[in-house]
PDB file of N, CA and C in Angstrom:
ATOM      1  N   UNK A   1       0.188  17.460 -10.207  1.00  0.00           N
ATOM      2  CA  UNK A   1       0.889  18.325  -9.308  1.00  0.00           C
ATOM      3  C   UNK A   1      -0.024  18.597  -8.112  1.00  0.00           C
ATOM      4  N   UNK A   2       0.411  18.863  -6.883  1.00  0.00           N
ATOM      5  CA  UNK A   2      -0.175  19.024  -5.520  1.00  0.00           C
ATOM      6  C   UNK A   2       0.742  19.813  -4.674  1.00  0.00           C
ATOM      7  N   UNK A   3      -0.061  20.471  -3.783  1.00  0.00           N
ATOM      8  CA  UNK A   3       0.508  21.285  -2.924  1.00  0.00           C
ATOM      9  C   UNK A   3      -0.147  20.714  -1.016  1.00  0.00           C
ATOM     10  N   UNK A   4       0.884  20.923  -0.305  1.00  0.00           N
ATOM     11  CA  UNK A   4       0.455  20.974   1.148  1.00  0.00           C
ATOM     12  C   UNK A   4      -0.207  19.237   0.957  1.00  0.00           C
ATOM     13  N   UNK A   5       0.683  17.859   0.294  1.00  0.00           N
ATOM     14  CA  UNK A   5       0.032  17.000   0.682  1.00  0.00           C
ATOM     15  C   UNK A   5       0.410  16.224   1.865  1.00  0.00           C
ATOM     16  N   UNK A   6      -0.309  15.790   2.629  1.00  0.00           N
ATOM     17  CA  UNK A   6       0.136  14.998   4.004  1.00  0.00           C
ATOM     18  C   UNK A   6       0.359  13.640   3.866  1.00  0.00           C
ATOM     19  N   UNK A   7      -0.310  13.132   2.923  1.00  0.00           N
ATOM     20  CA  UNK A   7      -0.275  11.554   3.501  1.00  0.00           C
ATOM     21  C   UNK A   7      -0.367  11.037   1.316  1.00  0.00           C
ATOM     22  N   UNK A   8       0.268  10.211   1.171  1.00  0.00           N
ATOM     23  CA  UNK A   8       1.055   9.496  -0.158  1.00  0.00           C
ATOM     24  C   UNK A   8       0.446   8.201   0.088  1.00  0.00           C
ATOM     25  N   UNK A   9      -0.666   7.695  -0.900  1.00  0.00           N
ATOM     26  CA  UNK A   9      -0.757   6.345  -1.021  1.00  0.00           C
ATOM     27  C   UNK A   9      -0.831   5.154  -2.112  1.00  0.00           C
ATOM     28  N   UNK A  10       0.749   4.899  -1.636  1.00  0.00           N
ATOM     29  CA  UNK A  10       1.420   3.722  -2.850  1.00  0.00           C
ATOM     30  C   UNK A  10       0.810   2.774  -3.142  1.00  0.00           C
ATOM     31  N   UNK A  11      -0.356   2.712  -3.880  1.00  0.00           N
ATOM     32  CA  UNK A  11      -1.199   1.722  -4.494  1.00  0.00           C
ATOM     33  C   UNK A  11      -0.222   0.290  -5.301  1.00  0.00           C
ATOM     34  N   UNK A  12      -0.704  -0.909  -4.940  1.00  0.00           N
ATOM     35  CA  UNK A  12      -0.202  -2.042  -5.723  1.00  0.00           C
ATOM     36  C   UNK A  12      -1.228  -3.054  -6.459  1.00  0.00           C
ATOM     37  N   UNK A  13      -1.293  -3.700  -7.026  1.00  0.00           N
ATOM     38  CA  UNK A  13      -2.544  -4.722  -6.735  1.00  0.00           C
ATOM     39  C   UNK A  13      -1.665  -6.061  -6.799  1.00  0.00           C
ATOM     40  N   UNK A  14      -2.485  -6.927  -6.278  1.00  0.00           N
ATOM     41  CA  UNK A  14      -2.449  -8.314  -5.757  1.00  0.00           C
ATOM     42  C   UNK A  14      -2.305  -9.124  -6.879  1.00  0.00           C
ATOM     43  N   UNK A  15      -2.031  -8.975  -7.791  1.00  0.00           N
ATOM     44  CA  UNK A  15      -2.998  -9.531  -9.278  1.00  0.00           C
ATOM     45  C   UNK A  15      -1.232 -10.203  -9.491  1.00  0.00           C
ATOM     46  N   UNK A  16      -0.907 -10.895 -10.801  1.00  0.00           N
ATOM     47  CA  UNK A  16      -0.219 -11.331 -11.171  1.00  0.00           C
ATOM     48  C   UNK A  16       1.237 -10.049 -11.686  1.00  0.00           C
ATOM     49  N   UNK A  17       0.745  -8.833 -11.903  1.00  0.00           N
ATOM     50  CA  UNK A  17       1.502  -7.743 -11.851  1.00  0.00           C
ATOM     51  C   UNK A  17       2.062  -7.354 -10.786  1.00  0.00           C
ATOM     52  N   UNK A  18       2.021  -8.252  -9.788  1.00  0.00           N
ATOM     53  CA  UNK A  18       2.615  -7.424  -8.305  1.00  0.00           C
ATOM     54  C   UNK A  18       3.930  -7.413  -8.141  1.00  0.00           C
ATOM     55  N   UNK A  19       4.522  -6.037  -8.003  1.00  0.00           N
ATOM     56  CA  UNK A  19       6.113  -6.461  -7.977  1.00  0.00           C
ATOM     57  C   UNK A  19       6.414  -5.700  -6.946  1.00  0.00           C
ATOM     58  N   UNK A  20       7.051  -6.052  -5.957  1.00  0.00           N
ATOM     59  CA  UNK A  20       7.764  -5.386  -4.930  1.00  0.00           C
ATOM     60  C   UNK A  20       8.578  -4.279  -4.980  1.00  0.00           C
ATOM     61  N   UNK A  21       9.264  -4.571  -5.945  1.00  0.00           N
ATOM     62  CA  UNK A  21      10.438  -3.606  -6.494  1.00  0.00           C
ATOM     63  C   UNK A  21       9.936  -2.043  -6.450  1.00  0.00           C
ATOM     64  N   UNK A  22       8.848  -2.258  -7.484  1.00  0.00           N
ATOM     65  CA  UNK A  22       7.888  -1.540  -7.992  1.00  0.00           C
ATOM     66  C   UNK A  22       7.309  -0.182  -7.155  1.00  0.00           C
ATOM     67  N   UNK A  23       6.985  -0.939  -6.001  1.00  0.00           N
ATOM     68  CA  UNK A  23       6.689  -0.351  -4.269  1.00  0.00           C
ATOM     69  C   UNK A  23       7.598   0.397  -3.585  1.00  0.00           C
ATOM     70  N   UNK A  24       8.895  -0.717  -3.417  1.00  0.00           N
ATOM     71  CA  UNK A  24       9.729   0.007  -2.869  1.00  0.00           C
ATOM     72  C   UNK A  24      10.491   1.523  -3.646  1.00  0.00           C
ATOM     73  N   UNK A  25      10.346   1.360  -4.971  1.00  0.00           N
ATOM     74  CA  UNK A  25      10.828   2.440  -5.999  1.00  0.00           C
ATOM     75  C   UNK A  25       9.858   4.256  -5.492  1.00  0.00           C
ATOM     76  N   UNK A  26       8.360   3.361  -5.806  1.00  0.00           N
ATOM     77  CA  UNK A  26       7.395   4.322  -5.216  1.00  0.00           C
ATOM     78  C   UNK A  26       7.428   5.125  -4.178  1.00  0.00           C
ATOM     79  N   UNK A  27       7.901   4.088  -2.850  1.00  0.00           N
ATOM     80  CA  UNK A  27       7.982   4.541  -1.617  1.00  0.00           C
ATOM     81  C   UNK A  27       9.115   5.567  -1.302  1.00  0.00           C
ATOM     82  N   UNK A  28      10.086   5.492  -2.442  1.00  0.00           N
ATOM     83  CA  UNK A  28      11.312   6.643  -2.161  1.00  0.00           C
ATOM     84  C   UNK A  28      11.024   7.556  -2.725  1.00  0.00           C
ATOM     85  N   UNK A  29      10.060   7.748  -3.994  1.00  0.00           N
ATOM     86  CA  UNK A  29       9.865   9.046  -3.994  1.00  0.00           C
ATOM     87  C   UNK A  29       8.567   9.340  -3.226  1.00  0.00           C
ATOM     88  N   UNK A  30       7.842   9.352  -3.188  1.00  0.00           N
ATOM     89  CA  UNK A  30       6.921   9.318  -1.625  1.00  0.00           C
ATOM     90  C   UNK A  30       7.639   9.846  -0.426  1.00  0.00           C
ATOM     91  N   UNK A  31       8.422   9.200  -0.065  1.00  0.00           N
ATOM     92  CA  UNK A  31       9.426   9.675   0.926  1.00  0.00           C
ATOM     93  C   UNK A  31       9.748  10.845   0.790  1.00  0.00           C
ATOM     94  N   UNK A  32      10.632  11.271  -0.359  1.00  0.00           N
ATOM     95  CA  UNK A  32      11.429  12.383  -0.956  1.00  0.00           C
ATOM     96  C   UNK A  32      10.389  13.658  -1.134  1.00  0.00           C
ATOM     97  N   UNK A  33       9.204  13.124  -0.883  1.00  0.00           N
ATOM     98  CA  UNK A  33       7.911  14.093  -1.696  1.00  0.00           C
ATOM     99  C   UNK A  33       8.126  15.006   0.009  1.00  0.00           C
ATOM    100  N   UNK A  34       7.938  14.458   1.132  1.00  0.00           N
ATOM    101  CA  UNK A  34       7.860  14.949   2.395  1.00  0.00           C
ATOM    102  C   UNK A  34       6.780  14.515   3.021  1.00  0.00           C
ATOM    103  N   UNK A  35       5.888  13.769   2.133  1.00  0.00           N
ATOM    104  CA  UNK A  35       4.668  13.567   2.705  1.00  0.00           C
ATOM    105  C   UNK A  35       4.533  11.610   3.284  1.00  0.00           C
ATOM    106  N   UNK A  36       3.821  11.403   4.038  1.00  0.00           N
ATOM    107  CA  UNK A  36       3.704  10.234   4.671  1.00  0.00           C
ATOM    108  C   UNK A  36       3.442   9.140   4.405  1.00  0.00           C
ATOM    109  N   UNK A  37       3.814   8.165   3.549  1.00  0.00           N
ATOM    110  CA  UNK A  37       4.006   6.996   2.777  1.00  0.00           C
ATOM    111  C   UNK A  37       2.522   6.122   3.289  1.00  0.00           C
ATOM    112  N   UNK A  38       1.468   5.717   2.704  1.00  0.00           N
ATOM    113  CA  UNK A  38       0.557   4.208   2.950  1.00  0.00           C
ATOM    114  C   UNK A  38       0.837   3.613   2.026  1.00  0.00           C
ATOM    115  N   UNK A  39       1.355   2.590   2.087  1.00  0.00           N
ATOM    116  CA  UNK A  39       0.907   1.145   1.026  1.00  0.00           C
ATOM    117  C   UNK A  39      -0.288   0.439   1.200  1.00  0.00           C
ATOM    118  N   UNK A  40      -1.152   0.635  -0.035  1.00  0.00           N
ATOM    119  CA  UNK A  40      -2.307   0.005   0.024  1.00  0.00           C
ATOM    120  C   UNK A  40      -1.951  -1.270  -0.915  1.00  0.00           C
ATOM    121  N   UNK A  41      -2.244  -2.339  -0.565  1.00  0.00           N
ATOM    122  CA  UNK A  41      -2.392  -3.582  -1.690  1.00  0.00           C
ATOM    123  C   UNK A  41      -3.601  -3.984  -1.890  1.00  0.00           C
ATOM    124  N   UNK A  42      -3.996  -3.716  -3.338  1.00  0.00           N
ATOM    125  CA  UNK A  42      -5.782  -3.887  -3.652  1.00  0.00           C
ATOM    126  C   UNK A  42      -5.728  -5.058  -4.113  1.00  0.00           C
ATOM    127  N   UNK A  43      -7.036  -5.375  -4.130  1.00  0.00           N
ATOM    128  CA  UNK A  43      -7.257  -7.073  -5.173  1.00  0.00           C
ATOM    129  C   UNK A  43      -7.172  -8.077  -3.992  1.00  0.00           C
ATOM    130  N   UNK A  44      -7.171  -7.804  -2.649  1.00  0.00           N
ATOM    131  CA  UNK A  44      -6.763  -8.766  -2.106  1.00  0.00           C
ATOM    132  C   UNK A  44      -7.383 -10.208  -1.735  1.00  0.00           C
ATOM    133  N   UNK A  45      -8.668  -9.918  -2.805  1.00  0.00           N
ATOM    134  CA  UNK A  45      -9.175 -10.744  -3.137  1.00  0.00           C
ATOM    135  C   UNK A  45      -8.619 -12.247  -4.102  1.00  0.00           C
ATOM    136  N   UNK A  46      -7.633 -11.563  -4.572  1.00  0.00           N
ATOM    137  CA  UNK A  46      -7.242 -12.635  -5.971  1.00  0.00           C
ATOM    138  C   UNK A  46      -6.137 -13.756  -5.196  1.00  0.00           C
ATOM    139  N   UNK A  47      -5.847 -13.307  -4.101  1.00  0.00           N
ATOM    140  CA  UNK A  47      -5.071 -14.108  -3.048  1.00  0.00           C
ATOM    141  C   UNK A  47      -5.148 -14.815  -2.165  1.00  0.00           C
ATOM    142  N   UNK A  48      -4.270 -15.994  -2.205  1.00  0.00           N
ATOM    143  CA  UNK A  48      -4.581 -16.526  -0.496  1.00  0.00           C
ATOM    144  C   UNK A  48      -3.484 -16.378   0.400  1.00  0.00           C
ATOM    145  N   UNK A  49      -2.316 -16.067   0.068  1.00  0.00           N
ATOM    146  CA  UNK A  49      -1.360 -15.669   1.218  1.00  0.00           C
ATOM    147  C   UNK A  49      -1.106 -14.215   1.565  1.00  0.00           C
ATOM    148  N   UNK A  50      -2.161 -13.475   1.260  1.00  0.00           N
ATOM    149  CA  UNK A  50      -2.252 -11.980   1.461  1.00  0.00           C
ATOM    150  C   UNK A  50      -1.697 -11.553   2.466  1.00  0.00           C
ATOM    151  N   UNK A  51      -1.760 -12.744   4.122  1.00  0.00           N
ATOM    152  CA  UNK A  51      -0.342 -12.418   5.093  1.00  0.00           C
ATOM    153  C   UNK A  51       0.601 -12.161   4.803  1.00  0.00           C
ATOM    154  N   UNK A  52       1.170 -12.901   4.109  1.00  0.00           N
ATOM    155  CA  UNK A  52       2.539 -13.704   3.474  1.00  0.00           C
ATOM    156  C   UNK A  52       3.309 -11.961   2.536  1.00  0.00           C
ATOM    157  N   UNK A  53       2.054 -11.383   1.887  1.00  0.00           N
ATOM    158  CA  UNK A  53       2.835 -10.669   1.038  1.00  0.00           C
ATOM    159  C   UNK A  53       2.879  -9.197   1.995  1.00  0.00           C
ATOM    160  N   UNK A  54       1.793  -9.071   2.966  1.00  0.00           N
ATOM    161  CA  UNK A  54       1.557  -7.961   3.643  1.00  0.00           C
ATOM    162  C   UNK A  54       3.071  -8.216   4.530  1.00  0.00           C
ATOM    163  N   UNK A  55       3.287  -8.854   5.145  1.00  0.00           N
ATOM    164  CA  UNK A  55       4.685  -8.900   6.004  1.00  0.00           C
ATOM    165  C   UNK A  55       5.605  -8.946   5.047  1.00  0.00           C
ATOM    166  N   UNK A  56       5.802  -9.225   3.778  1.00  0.00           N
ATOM    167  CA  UNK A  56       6.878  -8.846   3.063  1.00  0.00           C
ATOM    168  C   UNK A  56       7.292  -7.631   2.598  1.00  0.00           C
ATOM    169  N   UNK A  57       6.082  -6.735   2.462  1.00  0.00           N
ATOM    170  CA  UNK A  57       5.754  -5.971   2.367  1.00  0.00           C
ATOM    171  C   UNK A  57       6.414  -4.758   3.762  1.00  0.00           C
ATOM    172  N   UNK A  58       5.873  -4.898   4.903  1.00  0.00           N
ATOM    173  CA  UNK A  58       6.019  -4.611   5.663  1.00  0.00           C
ATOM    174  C   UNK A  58       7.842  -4.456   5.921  1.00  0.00           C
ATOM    175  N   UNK A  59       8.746  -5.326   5.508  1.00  0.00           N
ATOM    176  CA  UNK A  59      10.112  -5.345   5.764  1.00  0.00           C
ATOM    177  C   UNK A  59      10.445  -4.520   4.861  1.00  0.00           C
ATOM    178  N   UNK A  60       9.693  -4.676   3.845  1.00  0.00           N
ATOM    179  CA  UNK A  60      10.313  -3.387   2.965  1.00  0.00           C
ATOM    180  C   UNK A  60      10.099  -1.814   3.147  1.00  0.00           C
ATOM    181  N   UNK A  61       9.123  -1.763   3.849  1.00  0.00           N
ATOM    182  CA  UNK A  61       8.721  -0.361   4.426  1.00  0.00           C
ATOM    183  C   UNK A  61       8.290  -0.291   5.972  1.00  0.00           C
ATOM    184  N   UNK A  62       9.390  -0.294   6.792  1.00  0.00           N
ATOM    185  CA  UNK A  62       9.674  -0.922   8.431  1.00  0.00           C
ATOM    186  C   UNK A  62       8.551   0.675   8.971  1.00  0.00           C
ATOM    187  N   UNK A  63       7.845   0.174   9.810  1.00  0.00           N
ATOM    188  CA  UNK A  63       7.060   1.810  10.447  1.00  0.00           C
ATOM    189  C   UNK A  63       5.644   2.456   9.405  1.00  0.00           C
ATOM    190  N   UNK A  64       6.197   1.852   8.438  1.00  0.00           N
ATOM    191  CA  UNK A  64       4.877   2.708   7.164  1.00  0.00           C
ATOM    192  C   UNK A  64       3.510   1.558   7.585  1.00  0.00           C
ATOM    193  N   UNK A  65       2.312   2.118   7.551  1.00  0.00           N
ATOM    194  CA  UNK A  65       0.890   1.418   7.187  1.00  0.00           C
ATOM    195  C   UNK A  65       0.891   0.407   5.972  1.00  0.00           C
ATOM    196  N   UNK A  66       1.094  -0.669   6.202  1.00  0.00           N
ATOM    197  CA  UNK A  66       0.192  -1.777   5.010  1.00  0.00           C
ATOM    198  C   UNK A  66      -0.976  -2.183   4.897  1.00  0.00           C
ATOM    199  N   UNK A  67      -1.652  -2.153   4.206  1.00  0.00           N
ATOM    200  CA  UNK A  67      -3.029  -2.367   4.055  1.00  0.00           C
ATOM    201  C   UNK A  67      -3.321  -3.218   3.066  1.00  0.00           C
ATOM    202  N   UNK A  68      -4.042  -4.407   3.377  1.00  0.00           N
ATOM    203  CA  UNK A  68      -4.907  -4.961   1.930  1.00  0.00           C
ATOM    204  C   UNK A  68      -6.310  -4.926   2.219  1.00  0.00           C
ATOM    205  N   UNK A  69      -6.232  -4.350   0.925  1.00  0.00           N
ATOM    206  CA  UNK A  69      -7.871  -4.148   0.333  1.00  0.00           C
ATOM    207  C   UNK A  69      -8.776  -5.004  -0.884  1.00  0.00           C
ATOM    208  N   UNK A  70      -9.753  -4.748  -0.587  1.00  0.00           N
ATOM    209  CA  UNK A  70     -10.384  -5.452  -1.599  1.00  0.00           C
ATOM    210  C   UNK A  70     -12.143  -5.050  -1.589  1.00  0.00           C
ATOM    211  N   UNK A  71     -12.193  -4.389  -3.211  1.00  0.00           N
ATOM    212  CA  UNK A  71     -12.774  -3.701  -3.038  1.00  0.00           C
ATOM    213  C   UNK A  71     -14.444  -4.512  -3.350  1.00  0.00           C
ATOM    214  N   UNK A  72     -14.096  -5.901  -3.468  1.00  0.00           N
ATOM    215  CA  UNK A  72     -15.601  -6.832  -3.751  1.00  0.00           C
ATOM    216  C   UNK A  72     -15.792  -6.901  -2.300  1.00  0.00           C
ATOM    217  N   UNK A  73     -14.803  -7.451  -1.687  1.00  0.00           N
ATOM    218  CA  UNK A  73     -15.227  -8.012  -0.118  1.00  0.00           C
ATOM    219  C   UNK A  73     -15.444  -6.729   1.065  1.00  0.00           C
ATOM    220  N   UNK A  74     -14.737  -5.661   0.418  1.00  0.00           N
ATOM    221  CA  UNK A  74     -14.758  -4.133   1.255  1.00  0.00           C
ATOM    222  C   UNK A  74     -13.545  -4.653   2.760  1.00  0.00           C
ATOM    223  N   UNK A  75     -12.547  -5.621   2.311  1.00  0.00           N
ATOM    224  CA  UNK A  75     -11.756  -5.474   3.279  1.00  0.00           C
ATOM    225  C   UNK A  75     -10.841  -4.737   3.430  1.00  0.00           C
ATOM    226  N   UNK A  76     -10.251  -4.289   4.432  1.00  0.00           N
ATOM    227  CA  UNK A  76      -9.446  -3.417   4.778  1.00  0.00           C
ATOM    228  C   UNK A  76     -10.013  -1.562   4.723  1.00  0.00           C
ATOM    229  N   UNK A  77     -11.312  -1.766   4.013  1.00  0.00           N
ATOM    230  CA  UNK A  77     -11.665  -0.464   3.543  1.00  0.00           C
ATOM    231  C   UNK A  77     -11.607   0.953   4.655  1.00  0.00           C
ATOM    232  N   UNK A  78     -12.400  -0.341   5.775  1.00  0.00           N
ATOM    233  CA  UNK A  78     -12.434   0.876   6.923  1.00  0.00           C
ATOM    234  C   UNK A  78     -11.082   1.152   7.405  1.00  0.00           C
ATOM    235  N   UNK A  79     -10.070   0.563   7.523  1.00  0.00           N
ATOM    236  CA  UNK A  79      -8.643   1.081   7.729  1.00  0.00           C
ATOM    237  C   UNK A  79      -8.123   1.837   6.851  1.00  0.00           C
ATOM    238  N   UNK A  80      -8.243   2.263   6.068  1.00  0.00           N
ATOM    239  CA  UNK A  80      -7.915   2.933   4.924  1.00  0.00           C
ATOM    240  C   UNK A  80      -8.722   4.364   4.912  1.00  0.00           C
ATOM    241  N   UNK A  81     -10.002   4.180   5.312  1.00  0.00           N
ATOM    242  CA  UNK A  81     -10.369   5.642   5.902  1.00  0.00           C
ATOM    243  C   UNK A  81      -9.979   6.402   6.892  1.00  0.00           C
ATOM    244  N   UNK A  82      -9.096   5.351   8.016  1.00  0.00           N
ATOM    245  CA  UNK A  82      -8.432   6.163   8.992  1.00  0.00           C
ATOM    246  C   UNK A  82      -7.278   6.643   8.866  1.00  0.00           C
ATOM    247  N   UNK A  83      -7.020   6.428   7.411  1.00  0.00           N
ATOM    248  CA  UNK A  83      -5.813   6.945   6.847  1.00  0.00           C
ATOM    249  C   UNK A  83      -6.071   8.426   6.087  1.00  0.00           C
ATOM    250  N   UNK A  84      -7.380   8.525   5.783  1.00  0.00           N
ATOM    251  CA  UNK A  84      -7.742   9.658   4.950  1.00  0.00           C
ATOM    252  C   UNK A  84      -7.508  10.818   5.452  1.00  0.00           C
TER     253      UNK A  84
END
């Protein structure tokens, strides 16, 4: 439980568990919460079309932040602090 939160971040990982569905389910209650939706996609290490899923991604949540991360290579990390 939380009070006064601003900013909601819909964690996924990249891994063979990745389901879209999953996200978009997240993102409505996120939405519904009042507070400001990020999709982070971690692992984005385990991938090579990490474009591919970030713009799919992206249609499913038109205006929201996508991010892939990865927390061996530390990509995306610093974008993700400007989310904090």
């Amino acid at each position: 439980m939380a009070a006064n939160v601003d900013a909601v971040f819909v964690v996924g990982a990249l891994n063979r568990d990745c389901n879209p569905r999953r996200i978009e389910r997240y993102l409505t209650v996120a939405w519904q919460s009042g507070a400001r939706p990020v999709v982070v996609l971690n692992k984005a290490d385990l991938r090579n079309d990490v474009p591919d899923v970030v713009r799919a991604t992206e249609s499913l949540a038109p205006g929201l932040p996508v991010l892939a991360t990865s927390t061996l290579s530390s990509e995306g990390v610093d974008q993700m602090r400007t989310q904090l």
